[in-house]
PDB file of N, CA and C in Angstrom:
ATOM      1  N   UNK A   1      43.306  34.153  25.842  1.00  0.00           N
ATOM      2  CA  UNK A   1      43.505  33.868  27.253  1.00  0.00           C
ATOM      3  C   UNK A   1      44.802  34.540  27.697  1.00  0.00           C
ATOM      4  N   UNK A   2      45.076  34.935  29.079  1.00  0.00           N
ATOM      5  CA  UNK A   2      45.707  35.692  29.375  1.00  0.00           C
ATOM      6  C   UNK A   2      47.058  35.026  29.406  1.00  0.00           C
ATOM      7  N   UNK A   3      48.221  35.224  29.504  1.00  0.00           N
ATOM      8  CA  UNK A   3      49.301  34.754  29.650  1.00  0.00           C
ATOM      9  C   UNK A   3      49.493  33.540  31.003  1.00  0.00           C
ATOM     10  N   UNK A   4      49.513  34.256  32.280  1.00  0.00           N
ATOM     11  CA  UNK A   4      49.084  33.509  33.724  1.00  0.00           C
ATOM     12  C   UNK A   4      47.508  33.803  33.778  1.00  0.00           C
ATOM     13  N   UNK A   5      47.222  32.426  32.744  1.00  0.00           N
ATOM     14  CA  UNK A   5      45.430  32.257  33.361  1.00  0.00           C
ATOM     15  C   UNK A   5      44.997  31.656  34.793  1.00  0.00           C
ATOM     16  N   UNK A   6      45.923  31.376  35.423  1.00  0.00           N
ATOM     17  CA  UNK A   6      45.443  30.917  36.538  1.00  0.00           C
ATOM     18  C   UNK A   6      45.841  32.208  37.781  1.00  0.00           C
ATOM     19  N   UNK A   7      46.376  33.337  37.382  1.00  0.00           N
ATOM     20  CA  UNK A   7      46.282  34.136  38.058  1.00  0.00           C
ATOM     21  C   UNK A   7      44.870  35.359  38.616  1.00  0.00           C
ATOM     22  N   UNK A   8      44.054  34.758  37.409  1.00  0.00           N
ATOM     23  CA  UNK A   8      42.721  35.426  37.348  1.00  0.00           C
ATOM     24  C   UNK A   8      41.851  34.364  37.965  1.00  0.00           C
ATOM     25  N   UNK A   9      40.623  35.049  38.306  1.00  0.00           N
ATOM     26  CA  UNK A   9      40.308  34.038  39.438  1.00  0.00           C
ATOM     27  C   UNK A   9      38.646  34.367  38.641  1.00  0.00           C
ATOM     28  N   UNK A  10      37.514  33.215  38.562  1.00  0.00           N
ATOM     29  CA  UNK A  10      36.227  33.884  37.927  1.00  0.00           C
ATOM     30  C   UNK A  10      35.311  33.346  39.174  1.00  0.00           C
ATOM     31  N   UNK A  11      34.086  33.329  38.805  1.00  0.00           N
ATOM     32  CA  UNK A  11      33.161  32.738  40.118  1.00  0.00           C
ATOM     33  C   UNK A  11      33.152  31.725  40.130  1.00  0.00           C
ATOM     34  N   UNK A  12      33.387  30.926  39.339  1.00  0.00           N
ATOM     35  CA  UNK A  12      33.423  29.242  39.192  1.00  0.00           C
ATOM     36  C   UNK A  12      34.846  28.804  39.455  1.00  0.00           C
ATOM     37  N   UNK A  13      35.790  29.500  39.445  1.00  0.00           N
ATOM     38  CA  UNK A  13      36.972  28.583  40.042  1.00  0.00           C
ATOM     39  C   UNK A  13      36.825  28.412  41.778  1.00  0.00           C
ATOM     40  N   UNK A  14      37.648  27.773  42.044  1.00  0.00           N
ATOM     41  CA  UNK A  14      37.747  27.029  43.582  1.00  0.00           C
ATOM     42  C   UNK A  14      39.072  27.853  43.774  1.00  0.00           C
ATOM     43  N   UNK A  15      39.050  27.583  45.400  1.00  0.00           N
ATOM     44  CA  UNK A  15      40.634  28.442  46.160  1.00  0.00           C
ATOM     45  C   UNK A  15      41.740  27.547  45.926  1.00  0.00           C
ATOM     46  N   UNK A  16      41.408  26.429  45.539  1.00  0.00           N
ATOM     47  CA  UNK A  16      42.754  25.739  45.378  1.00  0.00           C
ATOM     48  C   UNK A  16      43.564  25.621  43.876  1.00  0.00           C
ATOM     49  N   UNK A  17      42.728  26.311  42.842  1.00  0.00           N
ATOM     50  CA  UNK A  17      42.813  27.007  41.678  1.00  0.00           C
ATOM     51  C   UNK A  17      43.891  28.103  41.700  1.00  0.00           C
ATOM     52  N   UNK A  18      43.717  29.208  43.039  1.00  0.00           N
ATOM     53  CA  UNK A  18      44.334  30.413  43.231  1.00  0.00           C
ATOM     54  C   UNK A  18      46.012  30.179  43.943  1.00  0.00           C
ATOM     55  N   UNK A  19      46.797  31.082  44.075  1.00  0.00           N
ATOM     56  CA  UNK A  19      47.779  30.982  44.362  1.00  0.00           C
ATOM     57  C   UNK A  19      47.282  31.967  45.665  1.00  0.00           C
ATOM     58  N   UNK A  20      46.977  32.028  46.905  1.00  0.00           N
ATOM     59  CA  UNK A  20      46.440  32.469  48.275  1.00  0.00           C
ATOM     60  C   UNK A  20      45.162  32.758  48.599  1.00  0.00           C
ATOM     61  N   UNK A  21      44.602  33.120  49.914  1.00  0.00           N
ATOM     62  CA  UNK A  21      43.716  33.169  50.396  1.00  0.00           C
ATOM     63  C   UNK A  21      42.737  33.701  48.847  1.00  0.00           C
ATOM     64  N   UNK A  22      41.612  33.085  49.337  1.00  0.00           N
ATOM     65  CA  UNK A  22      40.181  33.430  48.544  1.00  0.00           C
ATOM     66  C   UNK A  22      38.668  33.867  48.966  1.00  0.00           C
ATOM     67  N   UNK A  23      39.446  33.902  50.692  1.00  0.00           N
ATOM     68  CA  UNK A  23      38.666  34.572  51.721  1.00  0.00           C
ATOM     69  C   UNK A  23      38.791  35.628  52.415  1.00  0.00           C
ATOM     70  N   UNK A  24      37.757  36.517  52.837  1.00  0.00           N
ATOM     71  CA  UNK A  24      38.013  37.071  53.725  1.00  0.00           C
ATOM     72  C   UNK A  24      38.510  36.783  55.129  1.00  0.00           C
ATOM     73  N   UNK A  25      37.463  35.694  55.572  1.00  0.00           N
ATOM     74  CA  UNK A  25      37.081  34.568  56.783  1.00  0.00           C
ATOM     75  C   UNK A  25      38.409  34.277  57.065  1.00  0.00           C
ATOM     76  N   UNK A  26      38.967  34.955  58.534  1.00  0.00           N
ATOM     77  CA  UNK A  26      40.069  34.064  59.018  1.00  0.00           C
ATOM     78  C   UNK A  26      39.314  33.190  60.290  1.00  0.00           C
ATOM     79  N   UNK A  27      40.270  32.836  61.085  1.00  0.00           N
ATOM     80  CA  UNK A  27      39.429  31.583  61.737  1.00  0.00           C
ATOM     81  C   UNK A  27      38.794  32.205  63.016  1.00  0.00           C
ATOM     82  N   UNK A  28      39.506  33.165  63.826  1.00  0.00           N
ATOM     83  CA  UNK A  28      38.550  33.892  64.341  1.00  0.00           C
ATOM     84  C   UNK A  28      36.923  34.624  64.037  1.00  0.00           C
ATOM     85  N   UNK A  29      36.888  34.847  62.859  1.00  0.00           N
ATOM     86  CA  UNK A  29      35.891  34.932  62.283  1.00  0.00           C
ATOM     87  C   UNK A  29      35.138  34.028  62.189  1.00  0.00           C
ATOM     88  N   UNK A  30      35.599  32.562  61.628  1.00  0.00           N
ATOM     89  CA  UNK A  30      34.686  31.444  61.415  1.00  0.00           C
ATOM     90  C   UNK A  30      34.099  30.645  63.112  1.00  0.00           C
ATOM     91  N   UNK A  31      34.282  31.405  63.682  1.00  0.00           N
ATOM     92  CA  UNK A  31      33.556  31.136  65.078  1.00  0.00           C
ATOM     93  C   UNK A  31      32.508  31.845  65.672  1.00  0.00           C
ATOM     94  N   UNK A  32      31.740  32.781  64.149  1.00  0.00           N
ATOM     95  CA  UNK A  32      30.277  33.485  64.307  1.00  0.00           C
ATOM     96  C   UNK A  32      29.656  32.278  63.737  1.00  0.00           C
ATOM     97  N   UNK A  33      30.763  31.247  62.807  1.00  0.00           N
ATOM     98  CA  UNK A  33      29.519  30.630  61.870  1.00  0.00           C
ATOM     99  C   UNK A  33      28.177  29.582  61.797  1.00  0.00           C
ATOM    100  N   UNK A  34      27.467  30.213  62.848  1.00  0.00           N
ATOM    101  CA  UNK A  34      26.598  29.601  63.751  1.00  0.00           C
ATOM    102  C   UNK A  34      25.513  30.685  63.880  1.00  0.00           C
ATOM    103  N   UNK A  35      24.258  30.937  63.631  1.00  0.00           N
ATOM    104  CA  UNK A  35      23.683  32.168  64.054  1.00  0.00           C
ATOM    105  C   UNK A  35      23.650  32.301  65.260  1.00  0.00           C
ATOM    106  N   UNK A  36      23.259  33.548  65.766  1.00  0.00           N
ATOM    107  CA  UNK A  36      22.709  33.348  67.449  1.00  0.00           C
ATOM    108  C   UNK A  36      21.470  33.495  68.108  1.00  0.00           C
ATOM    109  N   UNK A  37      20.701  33.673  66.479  1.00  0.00           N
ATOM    110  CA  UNK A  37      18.966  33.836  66.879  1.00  0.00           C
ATOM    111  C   UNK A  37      18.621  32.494  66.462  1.00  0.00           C
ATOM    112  N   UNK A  38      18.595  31.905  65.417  1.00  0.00           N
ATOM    113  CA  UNK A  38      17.934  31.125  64.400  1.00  0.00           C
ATOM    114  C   UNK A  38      18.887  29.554  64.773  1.00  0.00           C
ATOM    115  N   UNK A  39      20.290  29.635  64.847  1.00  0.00           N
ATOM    116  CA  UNK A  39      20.974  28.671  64.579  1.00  0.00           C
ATOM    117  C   UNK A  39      21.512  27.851  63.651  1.00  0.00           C
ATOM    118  N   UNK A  40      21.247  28.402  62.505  1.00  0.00           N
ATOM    119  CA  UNK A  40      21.331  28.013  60.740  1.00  0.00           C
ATOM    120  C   UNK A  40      22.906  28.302  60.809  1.00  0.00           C
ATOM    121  N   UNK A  41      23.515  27.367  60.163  1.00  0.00           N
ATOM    122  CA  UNK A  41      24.801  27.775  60.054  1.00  0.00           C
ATOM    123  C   UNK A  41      25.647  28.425  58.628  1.00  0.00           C
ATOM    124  N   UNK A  42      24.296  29.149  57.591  1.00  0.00           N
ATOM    125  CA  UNK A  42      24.188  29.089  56.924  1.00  0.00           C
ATOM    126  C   UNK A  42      24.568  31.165  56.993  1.00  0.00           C
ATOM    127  N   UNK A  43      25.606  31.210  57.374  1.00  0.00           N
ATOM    128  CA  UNK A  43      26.374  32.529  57.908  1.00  0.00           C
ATOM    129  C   UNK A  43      27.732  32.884  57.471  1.00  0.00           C
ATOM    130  N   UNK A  44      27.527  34.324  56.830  1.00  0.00           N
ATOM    131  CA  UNK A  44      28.368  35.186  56.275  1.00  0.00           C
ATOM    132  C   UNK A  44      29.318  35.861  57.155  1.00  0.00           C
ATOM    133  N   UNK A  45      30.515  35.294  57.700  1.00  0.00           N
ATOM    134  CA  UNK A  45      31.093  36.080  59.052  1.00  0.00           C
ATOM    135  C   UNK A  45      32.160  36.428  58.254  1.00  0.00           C
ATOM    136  N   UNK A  46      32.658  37.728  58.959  1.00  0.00           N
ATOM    137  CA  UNK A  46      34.162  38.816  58.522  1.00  0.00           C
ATOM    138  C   UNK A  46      35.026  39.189  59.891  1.00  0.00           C
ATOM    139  N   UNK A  47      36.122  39.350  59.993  1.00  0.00           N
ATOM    140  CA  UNK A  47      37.064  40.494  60.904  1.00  0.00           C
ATOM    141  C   UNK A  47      37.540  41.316  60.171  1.00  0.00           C
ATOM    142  N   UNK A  48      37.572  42.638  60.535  1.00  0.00           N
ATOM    143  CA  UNK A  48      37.877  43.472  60.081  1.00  0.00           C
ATOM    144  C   UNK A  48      38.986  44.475  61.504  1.00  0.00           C
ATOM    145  N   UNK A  49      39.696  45.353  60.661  1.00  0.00           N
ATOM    146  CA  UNK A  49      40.306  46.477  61.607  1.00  0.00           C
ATOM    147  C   UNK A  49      39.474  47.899  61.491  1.00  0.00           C
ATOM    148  N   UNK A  50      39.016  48.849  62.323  1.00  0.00           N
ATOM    149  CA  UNK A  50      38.120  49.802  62.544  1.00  0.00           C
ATOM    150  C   UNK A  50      38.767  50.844  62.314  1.00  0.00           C
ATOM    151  N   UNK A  51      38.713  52.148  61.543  1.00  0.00           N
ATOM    152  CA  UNK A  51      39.249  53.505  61.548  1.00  0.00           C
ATOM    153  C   UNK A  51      39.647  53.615  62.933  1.00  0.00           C
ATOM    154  N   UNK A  52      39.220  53.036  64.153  1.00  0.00           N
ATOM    155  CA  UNK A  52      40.210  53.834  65.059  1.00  0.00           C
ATOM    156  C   UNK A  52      41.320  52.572  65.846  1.00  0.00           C
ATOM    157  N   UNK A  53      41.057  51.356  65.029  1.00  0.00           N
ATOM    158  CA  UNK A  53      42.520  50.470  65.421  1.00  0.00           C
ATOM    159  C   UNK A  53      41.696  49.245  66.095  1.00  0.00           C
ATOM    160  N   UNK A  54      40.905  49.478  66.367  1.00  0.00           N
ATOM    161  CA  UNK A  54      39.919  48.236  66.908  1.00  0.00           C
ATOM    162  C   UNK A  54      39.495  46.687  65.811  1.00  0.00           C
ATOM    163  N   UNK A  55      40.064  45.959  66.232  1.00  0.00           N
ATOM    164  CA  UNK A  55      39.279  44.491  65.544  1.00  0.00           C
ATOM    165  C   UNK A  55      37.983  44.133  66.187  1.00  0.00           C
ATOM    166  N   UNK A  56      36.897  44.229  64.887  1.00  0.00           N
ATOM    167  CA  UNK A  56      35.959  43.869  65.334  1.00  0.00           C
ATOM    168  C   UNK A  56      34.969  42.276  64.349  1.00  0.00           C
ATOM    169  N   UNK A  57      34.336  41.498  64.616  1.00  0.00           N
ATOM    170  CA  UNK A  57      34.044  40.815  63.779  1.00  0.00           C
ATOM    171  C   UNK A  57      32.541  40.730  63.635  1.00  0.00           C
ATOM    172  N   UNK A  58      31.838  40.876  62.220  1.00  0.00           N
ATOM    173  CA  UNK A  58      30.490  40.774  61.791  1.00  0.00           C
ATOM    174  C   UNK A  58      30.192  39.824  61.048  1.00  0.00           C
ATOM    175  N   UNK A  59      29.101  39.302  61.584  1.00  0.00           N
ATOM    176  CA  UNK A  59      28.250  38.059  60.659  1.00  0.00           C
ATOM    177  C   UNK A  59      27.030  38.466  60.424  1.00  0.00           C
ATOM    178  N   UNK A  60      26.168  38.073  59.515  1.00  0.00           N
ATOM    179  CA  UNK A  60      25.011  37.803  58.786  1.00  0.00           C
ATOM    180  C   UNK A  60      24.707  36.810  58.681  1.00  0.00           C
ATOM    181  N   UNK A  61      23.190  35.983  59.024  1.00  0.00           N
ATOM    182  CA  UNK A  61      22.855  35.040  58.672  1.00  0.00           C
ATOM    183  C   UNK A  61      22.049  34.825  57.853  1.00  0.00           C
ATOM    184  N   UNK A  62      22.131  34.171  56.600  1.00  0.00           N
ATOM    185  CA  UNK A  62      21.432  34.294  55.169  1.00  0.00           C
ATOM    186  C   UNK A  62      20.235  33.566  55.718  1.00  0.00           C
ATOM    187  N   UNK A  63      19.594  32.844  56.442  1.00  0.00           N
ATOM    188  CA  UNK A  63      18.590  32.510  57.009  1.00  0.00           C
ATOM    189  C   UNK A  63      17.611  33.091  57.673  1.00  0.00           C
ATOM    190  N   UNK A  64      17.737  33.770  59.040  1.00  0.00           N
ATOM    191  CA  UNK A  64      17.074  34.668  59.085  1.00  0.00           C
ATOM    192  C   UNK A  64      17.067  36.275  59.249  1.00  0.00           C
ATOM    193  N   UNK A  65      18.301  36.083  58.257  1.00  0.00           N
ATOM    194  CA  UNK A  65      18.683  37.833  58.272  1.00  0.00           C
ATOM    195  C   UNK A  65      19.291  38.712  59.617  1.00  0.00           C
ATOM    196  N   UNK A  66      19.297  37.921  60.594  1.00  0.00           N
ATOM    197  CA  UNK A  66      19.873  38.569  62.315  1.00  0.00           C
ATOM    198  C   UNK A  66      21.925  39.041  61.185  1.00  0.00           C
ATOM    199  N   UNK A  67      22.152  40.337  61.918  1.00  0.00           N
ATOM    200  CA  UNK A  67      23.151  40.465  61.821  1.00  0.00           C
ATOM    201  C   UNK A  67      24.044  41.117  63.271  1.00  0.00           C
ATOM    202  N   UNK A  68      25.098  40.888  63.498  1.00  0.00           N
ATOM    203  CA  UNK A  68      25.897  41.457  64.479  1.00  0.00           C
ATOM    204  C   UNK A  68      27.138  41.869  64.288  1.00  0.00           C
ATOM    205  N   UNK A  69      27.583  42.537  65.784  1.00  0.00           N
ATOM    206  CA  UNK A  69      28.719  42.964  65.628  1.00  0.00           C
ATOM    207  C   UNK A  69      29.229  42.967  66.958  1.00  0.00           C
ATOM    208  N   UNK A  70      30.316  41.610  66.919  1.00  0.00           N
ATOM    209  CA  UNK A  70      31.469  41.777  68.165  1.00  0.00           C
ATOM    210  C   UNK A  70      32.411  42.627  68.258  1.00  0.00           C
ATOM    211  N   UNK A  71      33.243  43.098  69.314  1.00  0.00           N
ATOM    212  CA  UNK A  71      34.366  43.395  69.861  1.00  0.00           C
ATOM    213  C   UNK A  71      34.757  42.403  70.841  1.00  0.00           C
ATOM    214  N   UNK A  72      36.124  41.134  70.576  1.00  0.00           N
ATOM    215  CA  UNK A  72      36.087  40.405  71.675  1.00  0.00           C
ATOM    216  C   UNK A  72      34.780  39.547  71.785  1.00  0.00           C
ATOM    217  N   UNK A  73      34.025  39.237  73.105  1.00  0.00           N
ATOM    218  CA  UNK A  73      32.826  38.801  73.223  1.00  0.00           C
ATOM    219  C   UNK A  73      31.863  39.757  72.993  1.00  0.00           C
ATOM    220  N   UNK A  74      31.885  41.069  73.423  1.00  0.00           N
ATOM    221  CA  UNK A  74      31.215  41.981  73.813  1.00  0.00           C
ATOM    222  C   UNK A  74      30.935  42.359  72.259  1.00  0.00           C
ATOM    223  N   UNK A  75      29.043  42.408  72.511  1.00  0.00           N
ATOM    224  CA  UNK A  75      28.421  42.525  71.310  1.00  0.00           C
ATOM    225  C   UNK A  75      28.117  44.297  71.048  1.00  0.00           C
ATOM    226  N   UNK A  76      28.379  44.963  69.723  1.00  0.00           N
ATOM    227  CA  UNK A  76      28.301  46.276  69.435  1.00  0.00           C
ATOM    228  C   UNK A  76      26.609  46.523  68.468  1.00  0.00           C
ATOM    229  N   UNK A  77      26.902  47.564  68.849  1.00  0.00           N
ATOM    230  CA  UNK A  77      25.615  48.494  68.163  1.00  0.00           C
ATOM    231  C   UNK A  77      25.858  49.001  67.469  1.00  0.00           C
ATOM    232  N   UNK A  78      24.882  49.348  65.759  1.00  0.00           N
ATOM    233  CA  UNK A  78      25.238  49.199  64.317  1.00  0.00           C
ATOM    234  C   UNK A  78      25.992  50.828  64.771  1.00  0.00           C
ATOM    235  N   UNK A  79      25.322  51.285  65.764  1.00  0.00           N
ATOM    236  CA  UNK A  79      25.775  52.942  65.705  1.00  0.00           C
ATOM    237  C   UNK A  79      27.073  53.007  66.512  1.00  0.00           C
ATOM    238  N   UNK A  80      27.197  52.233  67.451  1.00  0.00           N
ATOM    239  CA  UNK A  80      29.146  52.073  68.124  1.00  0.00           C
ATOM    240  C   UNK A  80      30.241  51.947  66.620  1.00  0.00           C
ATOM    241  N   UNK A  81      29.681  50.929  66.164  1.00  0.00           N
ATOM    242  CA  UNK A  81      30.586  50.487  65.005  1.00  0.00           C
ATOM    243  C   UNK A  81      30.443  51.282  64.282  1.00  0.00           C
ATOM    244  N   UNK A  82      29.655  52.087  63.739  1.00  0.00           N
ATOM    245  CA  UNK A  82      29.619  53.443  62.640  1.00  0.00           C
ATOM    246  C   UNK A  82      30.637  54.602  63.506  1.00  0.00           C
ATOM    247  N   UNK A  83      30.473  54.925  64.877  1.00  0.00           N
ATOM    248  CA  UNK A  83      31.237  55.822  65.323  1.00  0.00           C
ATOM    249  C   UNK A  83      32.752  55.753  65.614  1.00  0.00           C
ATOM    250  N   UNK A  84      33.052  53.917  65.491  1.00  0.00           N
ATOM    251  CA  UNK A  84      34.471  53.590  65.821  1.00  0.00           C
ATOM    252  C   UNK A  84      34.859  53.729  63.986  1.00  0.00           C
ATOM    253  N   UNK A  85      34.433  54.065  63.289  1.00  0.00           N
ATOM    254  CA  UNK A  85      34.628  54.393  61.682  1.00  0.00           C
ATOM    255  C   UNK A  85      35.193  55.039  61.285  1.00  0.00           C
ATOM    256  N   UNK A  86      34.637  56.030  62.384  1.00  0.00           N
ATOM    257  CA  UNK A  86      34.625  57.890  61.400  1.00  0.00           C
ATOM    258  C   UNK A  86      36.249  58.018  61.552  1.00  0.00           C
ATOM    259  N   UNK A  87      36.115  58.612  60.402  1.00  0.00           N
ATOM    260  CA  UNK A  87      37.543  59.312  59.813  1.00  0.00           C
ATOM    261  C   UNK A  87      38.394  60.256  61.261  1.00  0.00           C
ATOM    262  N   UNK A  88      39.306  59.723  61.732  1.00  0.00           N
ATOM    263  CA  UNK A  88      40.051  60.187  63.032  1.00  0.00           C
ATOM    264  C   UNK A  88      40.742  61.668  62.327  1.00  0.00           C
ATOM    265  N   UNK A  89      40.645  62.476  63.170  1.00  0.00           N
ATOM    266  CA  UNK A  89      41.284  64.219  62.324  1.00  0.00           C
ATOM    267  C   UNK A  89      42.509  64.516  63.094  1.00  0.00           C
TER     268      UNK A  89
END
């Protein structure tokens, strides 16, 4: 076992095991966690920052598979969010 075993983290430990976050999910994020087709709250939500400086946030719902993508309220298209990506030259 490693010296700081509690610095390693496996799939079976818990976040309160870890010494910081064990999520992606900040709390802006956790306000997709609701679908918006189905209503299952049974949803994979992220924020992220965009190659061109933009915060945007995406959820998945393990229920019926609907996925999205906000900016703000304003909902994006898989191809907006692929183009706010691309590598800036």
């Amino acid at each position: 076992m490693p010296k700081n075993a509690n610095s390693f983290r496996t799939s079976r430990q818990t976040s309160t095991e870890l010494s910081g976050p064990a999520s992606l999910v900040n709390v802006e994020a956790r306000n997709l966690a609701k679908c918006r087709i189905c209503g299952s709250e049974r949803v994979t939500a992220i924020s992220m920052t965009l190659t061109d400086g933009s915060l945007v946030h995406f959820a998945s719902c393990h229920h019926c598979e609907n996925r999205w993508w906000l900016q703000g309220d304003a909902p994006l298209s898989f191809d907006h969010v692929i183009a706010k990506t691309r590598k800036i030259a």
